[in-house]
N, C-alpha and C. Protein backbone atom coordinates (compact mmCIF):
# COMPACT_ATOMS: atom_id res chain seq x y z
N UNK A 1 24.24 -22.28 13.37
CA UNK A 1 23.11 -22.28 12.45
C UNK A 1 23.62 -22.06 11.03
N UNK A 2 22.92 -22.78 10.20
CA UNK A 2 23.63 -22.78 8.75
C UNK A 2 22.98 -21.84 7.89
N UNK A 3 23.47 -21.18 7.20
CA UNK A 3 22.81 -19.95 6.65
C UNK A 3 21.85 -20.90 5.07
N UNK A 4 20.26 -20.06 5.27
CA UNK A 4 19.60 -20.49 4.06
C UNK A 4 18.91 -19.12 3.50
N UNK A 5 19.54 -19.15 2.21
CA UNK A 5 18.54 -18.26 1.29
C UNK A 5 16.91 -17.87 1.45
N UNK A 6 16.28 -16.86 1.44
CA UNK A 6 14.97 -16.70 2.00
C UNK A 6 14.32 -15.81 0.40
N UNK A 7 15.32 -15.47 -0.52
CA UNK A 7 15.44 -15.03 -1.31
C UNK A 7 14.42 -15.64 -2.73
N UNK A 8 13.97 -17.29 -2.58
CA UNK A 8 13.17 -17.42 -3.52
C UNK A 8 12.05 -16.79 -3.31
N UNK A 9 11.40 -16.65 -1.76
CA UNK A 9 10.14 -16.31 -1.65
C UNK A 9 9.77 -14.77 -1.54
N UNK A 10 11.27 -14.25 -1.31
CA UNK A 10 11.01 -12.97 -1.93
C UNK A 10 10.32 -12.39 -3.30
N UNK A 11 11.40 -13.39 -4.18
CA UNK A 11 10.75 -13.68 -5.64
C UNK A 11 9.14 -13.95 -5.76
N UNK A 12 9.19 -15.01 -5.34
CA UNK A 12 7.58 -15.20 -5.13
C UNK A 12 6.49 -14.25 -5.26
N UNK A 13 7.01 -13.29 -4.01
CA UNK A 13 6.22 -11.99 -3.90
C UNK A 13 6.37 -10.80 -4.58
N UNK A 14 7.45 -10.87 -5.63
CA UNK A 14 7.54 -9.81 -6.23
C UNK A 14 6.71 -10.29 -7.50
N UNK A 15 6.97 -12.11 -7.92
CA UNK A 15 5.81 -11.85 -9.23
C UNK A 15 4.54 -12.01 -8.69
N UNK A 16 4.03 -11.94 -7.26
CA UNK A 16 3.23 -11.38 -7.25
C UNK A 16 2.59 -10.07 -7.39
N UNK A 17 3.67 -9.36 -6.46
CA UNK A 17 3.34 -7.47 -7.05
C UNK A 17 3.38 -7.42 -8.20
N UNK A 18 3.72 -7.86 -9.22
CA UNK A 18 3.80 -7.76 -10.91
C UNK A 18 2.20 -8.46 -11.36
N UNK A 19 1.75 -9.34 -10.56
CA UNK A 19 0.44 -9.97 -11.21
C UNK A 19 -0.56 -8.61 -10.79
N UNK A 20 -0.54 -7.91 -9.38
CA UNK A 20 -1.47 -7.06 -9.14
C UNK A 20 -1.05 -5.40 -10.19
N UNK A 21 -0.23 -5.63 -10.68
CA UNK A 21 0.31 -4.27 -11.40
C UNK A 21 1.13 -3.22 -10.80
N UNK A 22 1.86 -4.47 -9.71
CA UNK A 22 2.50 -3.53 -8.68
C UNK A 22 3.46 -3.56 -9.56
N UNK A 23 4.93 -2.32 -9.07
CA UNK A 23 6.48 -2.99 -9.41
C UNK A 23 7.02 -4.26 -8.62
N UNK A 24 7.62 -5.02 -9.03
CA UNK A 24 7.39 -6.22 -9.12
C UNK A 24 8.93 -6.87 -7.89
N UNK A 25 8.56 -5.85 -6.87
CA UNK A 25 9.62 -5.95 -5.68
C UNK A 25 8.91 -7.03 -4.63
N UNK A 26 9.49 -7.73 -3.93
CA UNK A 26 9.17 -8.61 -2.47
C UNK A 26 10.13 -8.56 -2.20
N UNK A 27 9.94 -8.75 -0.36
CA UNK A 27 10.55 -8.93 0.87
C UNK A 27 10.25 -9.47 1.79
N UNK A 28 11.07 -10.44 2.60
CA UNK A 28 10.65 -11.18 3.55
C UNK A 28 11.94 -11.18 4.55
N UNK A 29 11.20 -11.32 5.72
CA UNK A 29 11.81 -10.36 7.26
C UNK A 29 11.57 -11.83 7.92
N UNK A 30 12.97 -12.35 8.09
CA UNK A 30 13.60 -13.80 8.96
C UNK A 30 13.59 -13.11 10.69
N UNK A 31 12.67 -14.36 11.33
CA UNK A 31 13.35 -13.94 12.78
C UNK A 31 14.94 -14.08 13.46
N UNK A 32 14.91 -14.13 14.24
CA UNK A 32 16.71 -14.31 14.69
C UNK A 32 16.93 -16.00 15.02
N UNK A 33 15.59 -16.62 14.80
CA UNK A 33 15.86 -17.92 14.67
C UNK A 33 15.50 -18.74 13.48
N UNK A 34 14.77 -18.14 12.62
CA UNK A 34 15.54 -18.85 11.53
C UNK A 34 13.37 -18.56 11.00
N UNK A 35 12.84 -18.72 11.29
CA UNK A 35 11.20 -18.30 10.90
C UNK A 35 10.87 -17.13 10.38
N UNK A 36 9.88 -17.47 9.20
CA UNK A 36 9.62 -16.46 8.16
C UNK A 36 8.72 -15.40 9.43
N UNK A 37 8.96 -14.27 9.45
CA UNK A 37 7.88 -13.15 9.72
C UNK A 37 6.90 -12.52 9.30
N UNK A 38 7.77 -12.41 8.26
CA UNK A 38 6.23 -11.50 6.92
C UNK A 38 7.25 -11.86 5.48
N UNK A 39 6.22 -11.62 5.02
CA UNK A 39 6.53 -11.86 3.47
C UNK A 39 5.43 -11.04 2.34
N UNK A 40 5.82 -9.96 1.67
CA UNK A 40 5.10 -9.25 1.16
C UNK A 40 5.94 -8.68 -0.18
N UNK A 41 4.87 -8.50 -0.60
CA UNK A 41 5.49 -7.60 -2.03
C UNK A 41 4.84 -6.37 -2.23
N UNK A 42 5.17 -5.38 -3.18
CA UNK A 42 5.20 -3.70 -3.27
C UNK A 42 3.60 -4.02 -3.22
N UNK A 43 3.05 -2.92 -2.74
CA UNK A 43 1.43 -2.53 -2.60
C UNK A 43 1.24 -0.78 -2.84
N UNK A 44 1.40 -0.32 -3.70
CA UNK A 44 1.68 1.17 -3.61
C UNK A 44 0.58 1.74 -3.68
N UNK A 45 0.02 0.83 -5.10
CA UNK A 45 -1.21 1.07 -6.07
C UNK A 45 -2.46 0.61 -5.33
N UNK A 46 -2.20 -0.81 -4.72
CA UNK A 46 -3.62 -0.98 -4.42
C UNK A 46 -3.79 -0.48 -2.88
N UNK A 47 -2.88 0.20 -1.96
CA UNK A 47 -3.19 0.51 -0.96
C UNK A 47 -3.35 2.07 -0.69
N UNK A 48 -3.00 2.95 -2.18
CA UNK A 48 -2.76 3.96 -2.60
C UNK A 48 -2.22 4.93 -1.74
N UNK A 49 -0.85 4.20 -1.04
CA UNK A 49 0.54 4.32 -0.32
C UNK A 49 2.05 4.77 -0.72
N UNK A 50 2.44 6.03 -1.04
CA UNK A 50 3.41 5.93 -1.45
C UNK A 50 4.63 4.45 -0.81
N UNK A 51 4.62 4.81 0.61
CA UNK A 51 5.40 4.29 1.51
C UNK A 51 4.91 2.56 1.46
N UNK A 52 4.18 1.95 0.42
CA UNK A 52 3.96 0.74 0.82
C UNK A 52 4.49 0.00 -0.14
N UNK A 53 5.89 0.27 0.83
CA UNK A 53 7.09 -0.58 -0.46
C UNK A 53 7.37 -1.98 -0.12
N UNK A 54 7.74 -3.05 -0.27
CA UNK A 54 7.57 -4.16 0.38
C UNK A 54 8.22 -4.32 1.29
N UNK A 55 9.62 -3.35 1.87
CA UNK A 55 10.33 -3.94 2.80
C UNK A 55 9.72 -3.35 3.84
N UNK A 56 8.85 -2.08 3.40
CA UNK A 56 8.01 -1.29 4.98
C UNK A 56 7.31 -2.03 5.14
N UNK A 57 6.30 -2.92 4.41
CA UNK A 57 5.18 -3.87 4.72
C UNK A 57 5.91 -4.79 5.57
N UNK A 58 6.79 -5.62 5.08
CA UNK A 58 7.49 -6.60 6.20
C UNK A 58 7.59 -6.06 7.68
N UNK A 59 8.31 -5.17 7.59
CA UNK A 59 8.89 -4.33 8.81
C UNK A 59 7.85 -3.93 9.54
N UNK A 60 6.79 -3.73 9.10
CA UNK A 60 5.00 -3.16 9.90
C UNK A 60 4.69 -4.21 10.47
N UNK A 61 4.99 -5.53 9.72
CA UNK A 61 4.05 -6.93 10.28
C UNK A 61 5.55 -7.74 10.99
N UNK A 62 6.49 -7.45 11.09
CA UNK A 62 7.55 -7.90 11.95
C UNK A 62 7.33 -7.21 13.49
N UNK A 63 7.15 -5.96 13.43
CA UNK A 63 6.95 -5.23 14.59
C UNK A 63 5.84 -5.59 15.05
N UNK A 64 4.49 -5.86 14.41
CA UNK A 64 3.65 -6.18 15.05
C UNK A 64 3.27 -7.61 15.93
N UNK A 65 4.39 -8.70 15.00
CA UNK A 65 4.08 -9.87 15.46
C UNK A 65 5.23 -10.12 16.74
N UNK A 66 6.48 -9.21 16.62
CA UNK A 66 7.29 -9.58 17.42
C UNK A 66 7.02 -8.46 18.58
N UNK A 67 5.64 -7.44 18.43
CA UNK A 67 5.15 -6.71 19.69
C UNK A 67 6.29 -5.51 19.90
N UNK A 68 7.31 -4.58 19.24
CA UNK A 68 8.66 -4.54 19.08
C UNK A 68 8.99 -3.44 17.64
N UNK A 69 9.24 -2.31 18.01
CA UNK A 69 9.60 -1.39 17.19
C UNK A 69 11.08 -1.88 16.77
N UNK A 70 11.78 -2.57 17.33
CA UNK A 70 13.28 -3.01 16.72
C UNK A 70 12.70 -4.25 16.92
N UNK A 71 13.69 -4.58 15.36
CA UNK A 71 14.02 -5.65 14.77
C UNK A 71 15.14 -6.41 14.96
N UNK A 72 16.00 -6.25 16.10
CA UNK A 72 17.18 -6.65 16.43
C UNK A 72 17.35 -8.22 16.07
N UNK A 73 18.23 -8.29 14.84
CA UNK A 73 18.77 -9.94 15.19
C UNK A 73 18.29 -10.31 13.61
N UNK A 74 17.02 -9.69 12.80
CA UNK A 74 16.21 -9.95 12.15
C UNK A 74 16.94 -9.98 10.80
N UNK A 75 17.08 -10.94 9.83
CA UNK A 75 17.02 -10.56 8.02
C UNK A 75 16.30 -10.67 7.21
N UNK A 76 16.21 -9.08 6.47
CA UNK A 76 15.94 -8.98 5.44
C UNK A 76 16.19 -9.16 4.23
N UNK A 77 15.62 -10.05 3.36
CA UNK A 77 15.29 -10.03 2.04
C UNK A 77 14.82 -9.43 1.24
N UNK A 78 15.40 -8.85 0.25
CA UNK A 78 14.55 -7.92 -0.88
C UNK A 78 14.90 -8.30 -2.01
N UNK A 79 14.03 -8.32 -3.05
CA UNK A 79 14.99 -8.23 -4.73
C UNK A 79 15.31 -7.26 -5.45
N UNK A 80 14.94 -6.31 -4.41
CA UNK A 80 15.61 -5.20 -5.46
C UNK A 80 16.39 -4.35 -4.32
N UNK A 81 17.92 -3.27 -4.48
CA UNK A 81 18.05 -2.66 -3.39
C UNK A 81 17.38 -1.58 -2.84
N UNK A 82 17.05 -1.67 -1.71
CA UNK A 82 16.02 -0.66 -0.88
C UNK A 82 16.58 0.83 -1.28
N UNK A 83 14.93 1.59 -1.76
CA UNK A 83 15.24 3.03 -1.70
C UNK A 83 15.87 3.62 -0.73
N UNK A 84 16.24 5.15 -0.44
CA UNK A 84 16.76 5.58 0.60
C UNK A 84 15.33 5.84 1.94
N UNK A 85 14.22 5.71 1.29
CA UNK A 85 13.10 5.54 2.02
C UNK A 85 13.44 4.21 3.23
N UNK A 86 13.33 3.22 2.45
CA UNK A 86 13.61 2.02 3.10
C UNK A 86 14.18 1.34 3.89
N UNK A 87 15.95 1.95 3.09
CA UNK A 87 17.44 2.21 3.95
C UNK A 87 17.07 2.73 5.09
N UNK A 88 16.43 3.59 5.25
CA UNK A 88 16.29 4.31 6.25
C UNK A 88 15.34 3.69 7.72
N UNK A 89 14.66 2.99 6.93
CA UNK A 89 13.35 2.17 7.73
C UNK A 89 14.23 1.36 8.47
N UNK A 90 15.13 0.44 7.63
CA UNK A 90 15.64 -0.72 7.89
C UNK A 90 16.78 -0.19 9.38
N UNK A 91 17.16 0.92 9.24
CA UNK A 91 18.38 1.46 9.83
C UNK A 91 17.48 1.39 11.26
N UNK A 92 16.28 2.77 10.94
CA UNK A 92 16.16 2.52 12.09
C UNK A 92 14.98 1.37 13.35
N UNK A 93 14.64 0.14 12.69
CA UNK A 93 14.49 -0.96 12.08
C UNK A 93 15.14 -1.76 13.40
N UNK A 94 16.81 -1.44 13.38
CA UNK A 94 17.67 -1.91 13.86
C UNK A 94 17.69 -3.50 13.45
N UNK A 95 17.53 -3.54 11.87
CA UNK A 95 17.63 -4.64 11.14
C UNK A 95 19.31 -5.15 10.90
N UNK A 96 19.66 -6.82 11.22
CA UNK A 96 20.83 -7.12 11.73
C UNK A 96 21.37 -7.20 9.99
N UNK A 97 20.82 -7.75 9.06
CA UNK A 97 21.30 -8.21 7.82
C UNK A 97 20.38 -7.97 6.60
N UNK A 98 20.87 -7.37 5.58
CA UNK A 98 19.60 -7.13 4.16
C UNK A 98 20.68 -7.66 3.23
N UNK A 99 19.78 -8.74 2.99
CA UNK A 99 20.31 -9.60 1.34
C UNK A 99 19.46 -8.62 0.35
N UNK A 100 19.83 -8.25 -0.72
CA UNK A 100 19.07 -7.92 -2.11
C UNK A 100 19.73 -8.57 -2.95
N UNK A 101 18.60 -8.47 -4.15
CA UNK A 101 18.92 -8.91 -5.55
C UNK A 101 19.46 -8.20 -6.64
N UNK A 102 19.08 -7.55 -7.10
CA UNK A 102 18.95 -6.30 -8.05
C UNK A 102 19.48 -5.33 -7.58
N UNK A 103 20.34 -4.72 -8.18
CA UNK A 103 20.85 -3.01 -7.65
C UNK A 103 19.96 -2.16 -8.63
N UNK A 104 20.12 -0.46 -8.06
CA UNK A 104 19.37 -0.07 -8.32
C UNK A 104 19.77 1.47 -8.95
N UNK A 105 20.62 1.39 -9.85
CA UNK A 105 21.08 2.53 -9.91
C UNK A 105 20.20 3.81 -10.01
N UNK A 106 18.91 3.81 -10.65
CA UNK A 106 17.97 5.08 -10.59
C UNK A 106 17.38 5.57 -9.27
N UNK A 107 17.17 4.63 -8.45
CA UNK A 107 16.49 4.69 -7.27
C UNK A 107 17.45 4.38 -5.91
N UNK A 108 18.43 3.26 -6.23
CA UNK A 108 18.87 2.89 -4.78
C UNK A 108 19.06 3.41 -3.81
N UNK A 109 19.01 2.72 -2.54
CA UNK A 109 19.83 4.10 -1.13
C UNK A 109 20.61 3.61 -0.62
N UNK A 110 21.12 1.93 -0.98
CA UNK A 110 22.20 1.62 0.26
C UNK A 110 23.60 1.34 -1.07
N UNK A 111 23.83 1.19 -1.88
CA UNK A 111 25.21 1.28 -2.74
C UNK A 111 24.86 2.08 -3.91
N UNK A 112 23.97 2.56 -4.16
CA UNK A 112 23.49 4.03 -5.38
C UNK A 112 23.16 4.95 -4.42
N UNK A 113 22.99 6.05 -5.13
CA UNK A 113 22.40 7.50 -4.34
C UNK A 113 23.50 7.52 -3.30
N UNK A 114 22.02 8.27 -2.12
CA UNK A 114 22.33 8.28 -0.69
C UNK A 114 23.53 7.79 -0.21
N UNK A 115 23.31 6.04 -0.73
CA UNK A 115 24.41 5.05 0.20
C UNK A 115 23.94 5.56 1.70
N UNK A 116 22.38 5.39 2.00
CA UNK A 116 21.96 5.39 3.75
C UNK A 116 22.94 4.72 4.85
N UNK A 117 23.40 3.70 4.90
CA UNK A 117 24.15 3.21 5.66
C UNK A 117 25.36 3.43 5.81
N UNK A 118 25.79 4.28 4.96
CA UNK A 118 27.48 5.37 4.58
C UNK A 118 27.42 6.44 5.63
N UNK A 119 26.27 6.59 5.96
CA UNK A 119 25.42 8.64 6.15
C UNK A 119 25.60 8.57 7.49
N UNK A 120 26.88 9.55 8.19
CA UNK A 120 27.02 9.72 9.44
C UNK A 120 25.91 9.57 10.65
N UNK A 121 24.73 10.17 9.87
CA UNK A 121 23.52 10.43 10.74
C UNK A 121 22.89 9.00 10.59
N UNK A 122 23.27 7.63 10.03
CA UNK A 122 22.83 6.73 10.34
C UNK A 122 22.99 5.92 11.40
N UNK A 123 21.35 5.89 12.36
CA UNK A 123 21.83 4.89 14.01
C UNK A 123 22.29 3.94 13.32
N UNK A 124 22.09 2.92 12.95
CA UNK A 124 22.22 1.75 12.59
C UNK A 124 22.49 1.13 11.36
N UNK A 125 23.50 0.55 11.35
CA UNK A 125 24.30 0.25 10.16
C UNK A 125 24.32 -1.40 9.89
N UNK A 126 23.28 -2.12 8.99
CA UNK A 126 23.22 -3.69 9.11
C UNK A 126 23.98 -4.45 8.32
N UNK A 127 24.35 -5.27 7.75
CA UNK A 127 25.55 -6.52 6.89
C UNK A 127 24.76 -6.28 6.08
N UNK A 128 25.48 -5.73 5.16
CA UNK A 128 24.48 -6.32 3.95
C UNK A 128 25.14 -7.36 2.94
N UNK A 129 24.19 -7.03 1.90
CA UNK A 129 24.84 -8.74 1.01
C UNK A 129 23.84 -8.76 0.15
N UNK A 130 24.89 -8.26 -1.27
CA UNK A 130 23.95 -8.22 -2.49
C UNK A 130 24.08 -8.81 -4.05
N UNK A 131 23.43 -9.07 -4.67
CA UNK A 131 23.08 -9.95 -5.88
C UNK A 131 23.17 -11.26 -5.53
N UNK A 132 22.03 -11.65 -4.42
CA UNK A 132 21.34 -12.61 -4.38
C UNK A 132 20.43 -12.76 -5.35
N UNK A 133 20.21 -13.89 -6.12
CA UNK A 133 19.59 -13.92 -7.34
C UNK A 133 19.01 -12.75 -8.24
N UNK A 134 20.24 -11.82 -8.57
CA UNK A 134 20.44 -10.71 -9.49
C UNK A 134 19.52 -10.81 -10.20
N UNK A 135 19.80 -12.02 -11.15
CA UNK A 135 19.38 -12.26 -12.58
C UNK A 135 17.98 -12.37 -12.49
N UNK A 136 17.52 -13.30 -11.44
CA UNK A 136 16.35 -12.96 -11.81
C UNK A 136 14.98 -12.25 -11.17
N UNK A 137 15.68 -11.35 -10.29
CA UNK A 137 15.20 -9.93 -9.95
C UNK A 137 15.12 -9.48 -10.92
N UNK A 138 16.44 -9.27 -11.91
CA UNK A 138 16.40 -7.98 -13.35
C UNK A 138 15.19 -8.62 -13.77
N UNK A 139 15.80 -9.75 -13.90
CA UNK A 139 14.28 -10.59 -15.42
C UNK A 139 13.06 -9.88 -14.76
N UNK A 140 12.62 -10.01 -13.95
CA UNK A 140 11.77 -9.69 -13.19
C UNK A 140 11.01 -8.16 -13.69
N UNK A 141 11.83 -7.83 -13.06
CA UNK A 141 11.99 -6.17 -13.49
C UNK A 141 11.98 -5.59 -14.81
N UNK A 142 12.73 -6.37 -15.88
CA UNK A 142 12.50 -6.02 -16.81
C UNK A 142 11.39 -6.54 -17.69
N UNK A 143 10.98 -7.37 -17.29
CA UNK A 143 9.98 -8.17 -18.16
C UNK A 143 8.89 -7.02 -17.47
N UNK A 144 8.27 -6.63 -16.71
CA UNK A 144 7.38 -6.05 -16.00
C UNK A 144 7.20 -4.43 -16.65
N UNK A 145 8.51 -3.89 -17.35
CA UNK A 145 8.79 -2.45 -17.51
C UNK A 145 8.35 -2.41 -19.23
N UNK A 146 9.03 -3.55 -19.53
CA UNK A 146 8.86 -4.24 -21.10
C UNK A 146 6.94 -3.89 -21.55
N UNK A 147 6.25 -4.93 -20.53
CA UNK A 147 5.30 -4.93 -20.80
C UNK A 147 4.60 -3.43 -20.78
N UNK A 148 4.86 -3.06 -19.40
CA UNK A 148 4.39 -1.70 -19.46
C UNK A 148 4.09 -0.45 -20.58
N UNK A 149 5.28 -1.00 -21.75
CA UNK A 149 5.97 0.11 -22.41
C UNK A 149 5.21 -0.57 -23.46
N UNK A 150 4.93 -1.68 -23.70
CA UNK A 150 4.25 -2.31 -25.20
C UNK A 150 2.66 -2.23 -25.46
């Protein structure tokens, strides 16, 4: 099977969380054969959820459609790198691969902070693979923080 980026429609959903006044993150959760699962972006605000970050939203509607608390086999997409909240989801998730876009030095948990998947006490440790379309995650991100501030 030939590997394809899932990473625009991540995008997608993050300028969507940016149109609702979310932070302006999406994620989308590939089955082990190659079909979108969920595809969502941050909902924090309008579900008034700390925890409704976009990669937990995926991961809620992956489990539900695949009937299946593990995600075995499954990749994730994000554009930004997952908090240590998330890291943690994903770990135990038993998520096979997380592409991100954006690193995260204030917040991150899997190559900032924590580094969750470093952390002895982590079950599950997935491939990751990052600055998939970096640039325009940041743009993303920054255009969104920009406005905020003006």
């Amino acid at each position: 099977m030939q590997f394809k980026s899932h990473m625009n429609l991540a995008l997608t959903e993050a300028e969507k969380a940016a149109e609702r006044g979310e932070v302006p993150v999406g994620a989308v959760l590939i089955a082990p054969d190659g079909q979108v699962l969920a595809a969502d972006g941050n909902r924090t605000r309008e579900l008034n959820d700390p925890t409704a970050h976009a990669e937990i939203l995926v991961i809620r509607a992956g489990g539900e459609k695949l009937a299946s608390e593990r995600l075995t086999g499954c990749d994730l997409y994000v554009t930004l790198e997952p908090c240590p909240m998330c890291a943690s989801a994903i770990s135990q998730a038993r998520i096979a691969r997380v592409y991100y876009g954006a690193s995260d030095p204030k917040s991150g948990g899997v190559a900032q902070g924590p580094c969750v998947f470093s952390h002895p006490q982590s079950h599950h440790v997935p491939e990751v693979y990052d600055g998939l379309a970096s640039a325009d995650s940041e743009a993303l991100l920054r255009a969104f923080f920009h406005n905020k501030r003006a």
